[in-house]
Protein backbone atom coordinates (compact mmCIF):
# COMPACT_ATOMS: atom_id res chain seq x y z
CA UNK A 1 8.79 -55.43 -35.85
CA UNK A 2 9.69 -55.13 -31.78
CA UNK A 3 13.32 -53.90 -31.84
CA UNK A 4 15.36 -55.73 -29.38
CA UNK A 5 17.56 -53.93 -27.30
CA UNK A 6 20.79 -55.96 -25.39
CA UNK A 7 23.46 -55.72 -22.75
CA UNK A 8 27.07 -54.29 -22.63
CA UNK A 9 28.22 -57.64 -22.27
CA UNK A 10 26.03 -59.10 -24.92
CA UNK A 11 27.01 -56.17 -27.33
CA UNK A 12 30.68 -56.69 -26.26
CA UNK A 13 30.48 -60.80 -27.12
CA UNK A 14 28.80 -59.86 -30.59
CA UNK A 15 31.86 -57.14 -31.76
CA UNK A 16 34.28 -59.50 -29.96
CA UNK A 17 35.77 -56.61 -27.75
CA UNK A 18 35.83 -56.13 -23.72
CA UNK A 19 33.13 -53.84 -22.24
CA UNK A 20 36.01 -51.04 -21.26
CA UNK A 21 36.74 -50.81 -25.16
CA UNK A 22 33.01 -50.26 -25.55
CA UNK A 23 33.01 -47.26 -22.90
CA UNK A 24 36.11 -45.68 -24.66
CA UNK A 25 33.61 -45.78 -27.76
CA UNK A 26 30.69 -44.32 -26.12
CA UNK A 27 33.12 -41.48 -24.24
CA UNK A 28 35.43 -40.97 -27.83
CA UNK A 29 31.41 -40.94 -29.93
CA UNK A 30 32.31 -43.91 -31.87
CA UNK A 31 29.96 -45.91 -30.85
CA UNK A 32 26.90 -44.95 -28.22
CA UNK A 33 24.39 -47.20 -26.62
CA UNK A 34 20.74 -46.49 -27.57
CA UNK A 35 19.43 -45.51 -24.45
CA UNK A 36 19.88 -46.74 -20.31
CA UNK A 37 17.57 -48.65 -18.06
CA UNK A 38 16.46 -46.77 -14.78
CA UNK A 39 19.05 -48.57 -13.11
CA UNK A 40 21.87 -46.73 -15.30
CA UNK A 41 22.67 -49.53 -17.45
CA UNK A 42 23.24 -49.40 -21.05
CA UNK A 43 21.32 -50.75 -23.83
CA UNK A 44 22.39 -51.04 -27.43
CA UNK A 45 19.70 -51.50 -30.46
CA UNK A 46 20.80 -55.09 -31.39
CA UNK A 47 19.87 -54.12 -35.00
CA UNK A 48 22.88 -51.19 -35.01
CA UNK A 49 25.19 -53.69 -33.52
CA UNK A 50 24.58 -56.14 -36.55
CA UNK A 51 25.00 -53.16 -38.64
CA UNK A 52 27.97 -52.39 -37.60
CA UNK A 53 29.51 -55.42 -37.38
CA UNK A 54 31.06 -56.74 -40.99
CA UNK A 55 28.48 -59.96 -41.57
CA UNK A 56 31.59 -62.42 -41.84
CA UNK A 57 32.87 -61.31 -38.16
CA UNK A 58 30.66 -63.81 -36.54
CA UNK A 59 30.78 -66.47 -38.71
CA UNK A 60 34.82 -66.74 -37.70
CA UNK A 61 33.99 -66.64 -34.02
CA UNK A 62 32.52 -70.06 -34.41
CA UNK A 63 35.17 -72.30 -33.97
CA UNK A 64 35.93 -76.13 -34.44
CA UNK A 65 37.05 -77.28 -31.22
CA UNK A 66 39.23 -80.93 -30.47
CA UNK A 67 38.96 -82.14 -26.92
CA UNK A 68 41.08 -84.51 -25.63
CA UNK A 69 41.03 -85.68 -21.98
CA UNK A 70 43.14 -88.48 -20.10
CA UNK A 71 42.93 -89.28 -15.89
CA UNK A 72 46.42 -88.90 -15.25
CA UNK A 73 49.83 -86.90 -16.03
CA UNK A 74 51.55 -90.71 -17.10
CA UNK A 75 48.73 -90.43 -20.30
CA UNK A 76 50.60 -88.20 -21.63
CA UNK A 77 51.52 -89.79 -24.60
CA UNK A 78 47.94 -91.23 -24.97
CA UNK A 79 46.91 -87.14 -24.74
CA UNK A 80 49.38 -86.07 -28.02
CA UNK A 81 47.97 -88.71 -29.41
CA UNK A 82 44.15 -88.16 -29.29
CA UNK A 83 45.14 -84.51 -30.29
CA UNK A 84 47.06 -85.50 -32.91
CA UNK A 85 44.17 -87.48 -34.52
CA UNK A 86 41.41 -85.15 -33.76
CA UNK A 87 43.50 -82.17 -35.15
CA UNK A 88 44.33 -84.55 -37.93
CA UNK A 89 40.56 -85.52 -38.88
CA UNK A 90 39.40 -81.72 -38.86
CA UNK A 91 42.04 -80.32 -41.83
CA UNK A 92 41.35 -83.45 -43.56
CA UNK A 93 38.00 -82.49 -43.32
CA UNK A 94 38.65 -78.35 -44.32
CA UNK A 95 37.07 -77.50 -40.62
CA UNK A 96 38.02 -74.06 -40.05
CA UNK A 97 39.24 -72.39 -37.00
CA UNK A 98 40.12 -75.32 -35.34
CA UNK A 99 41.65 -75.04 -31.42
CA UNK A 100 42.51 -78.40 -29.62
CA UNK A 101 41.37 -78.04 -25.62
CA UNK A 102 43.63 -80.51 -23.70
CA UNK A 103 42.78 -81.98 -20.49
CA UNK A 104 43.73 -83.56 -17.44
CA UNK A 105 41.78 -84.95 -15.23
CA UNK A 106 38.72 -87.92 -14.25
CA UNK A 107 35.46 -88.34 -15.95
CA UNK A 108 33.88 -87.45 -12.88
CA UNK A 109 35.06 -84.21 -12.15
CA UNK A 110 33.35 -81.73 -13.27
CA UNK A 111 35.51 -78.79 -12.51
CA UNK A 112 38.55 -79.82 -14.91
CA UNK A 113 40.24 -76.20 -16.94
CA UNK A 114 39.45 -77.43 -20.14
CA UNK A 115 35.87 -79.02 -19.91
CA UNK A 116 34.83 -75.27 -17.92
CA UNK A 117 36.38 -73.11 -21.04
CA UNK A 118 34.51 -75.98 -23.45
CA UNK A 119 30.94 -75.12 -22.16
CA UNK A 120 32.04 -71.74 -21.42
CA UNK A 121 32.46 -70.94 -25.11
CA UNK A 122 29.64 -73.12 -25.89
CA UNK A 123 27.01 -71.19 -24.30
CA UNK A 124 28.62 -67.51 -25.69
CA UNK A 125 27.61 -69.05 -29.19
CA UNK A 126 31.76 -69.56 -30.16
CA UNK A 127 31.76 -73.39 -31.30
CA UNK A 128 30.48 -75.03 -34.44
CA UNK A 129 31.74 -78.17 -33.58
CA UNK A 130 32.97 -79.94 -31.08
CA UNK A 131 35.40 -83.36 -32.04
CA UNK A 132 36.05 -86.32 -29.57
CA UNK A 133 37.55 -89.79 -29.92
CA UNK A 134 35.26 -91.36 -27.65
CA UNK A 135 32.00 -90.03 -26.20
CA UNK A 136 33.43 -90.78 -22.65
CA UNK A 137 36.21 -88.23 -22.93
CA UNK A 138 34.18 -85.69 -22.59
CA UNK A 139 32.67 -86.76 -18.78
CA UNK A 140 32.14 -90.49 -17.84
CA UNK A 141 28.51 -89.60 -16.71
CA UNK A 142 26.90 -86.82 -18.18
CA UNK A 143 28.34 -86.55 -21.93
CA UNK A 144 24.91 -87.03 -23.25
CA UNK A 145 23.46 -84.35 -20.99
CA UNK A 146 26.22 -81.68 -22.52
CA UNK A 147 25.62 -83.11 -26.19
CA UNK A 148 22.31 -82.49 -25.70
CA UNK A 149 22.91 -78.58 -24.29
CA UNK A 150 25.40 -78.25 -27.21
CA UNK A 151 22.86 -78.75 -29.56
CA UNK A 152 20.62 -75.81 -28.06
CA UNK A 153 23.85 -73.63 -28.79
CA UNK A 154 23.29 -75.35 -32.80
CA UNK A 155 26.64 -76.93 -31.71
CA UNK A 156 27.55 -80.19 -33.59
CA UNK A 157 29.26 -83.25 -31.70
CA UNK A 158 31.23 -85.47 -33.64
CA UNK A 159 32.50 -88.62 -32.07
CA UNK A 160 35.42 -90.67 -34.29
CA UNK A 161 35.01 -94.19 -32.20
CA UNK A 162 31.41 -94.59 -31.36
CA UNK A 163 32.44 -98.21 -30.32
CA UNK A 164 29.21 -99.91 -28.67
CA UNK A 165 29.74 -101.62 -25.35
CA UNK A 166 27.80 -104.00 -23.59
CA UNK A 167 25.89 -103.22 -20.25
CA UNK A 168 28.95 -105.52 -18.62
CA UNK A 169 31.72 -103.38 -20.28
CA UNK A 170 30.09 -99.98 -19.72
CA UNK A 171 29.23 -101.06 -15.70
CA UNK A 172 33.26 -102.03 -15.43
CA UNK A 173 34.51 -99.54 -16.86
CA UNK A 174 32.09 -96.98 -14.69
CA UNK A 175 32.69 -98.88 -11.39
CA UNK A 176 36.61 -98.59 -11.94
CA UNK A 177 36.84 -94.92 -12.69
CA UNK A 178 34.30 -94.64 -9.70
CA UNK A 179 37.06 -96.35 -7.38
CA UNK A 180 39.56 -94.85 -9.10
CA UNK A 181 38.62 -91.36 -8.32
CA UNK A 182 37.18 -92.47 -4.57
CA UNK A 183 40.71 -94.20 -3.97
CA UNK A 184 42.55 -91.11 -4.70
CA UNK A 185 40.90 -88.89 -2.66
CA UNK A 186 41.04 -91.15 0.37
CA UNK A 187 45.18 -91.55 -0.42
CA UNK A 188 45.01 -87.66 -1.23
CA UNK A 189 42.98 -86.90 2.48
CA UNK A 190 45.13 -89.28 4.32
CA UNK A 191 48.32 -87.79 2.90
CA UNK A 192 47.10 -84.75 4.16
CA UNK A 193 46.31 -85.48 7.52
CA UNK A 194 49.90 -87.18 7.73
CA UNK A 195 51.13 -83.90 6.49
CA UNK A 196 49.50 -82.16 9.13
CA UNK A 197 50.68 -84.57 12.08
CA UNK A 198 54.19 -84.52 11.01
């Protein structure tokens, strides 16, 4: 069998510590990398990582996560309440670790807190599942496309409401948020420029 050999940061995901703890164990002997590339960089034998880490260690890193979303801070009741019923669904449902990511923010923005720490953690392997109300909290165009990556990551996606619209509801609903988010910017720029003037 070809032994595989990993990263500092990869090793430091796996035993869910920083890469400085994992220096302090190389310098204290506790724990010492297997070898380093030409380049000086460390490499650990992934097989001695696994070894050393207790089996059920990254089963808990795997977490449940609820995301809620709305547009605007006057949703916010609308955003305790989505919480409130995904929280609700997963501890009727015994899902473990759960963590509720709110958001504020459009469906077209791409660079909201919440949605970047959601595919962040995704993509280091941390969530089992991730719960919505509706498909289009997650992004108003390109939900499917993150589903889709999530399940690469053997991430599940479960969706309470998957209410089917017509192609007349979902193009209304997509042109409005689309001159939603256009007519704010244009306020938001000419606000600005006032700003400036003044």
């Amino acid at each position: 069998m070809i032994e595989k050999y990993i990263s500092i940061k990869e090793a430091s995901l796996l035993f869910g510590v920083t890469t400085t703890t994992l220096r302090r164990w190389e310098k204290n002997e506790v724990f010492l990398p297997h070898h380093r590339t030409l380049g000086h960089h460390r490499r650990y034998k992934l097989s001695s990582v696994l070894n050393k880490i207790k089996p059920n260690k990254i089963i808990l890193k795997r977490k449940t996560i609820c995301y809620a979303r709305v547009s605007s801070h006057d949703q916010k009741e609308d955003l305790n309440r989505q919480s409130k019923v995904l929280y609700d669904f997963c501890s009727k449902n015994h899902f473990e670790n759960i963590e509720v990511i709110n958001d504020l923010g459009s469906g077209l923005n791409f660079k909201k807190k919440g949605l970047n720490k959601l595919i962040k953690d995704i993509i280091e392997n941390k969530v089992d599942k991730i719960v919505l109300t509706h498909k289009d909290r997650l992004l108003q165009f390109g939900s499917d496309l993150l589903i889709n990556i999530a399940k690469h990551f053997n991430t599940k996606t479960i969706i309470l409401n998957e209410k089917v619209q017509s192609f007349e509801e979902n193009l209304a609903s997509d042109v409005l948020e689309i001159i939603t988010v256009f007519s704010a910017k244009l306020y938001g720029s000419r606000s600005h420029k006032n700003k400036q003037l003044i």
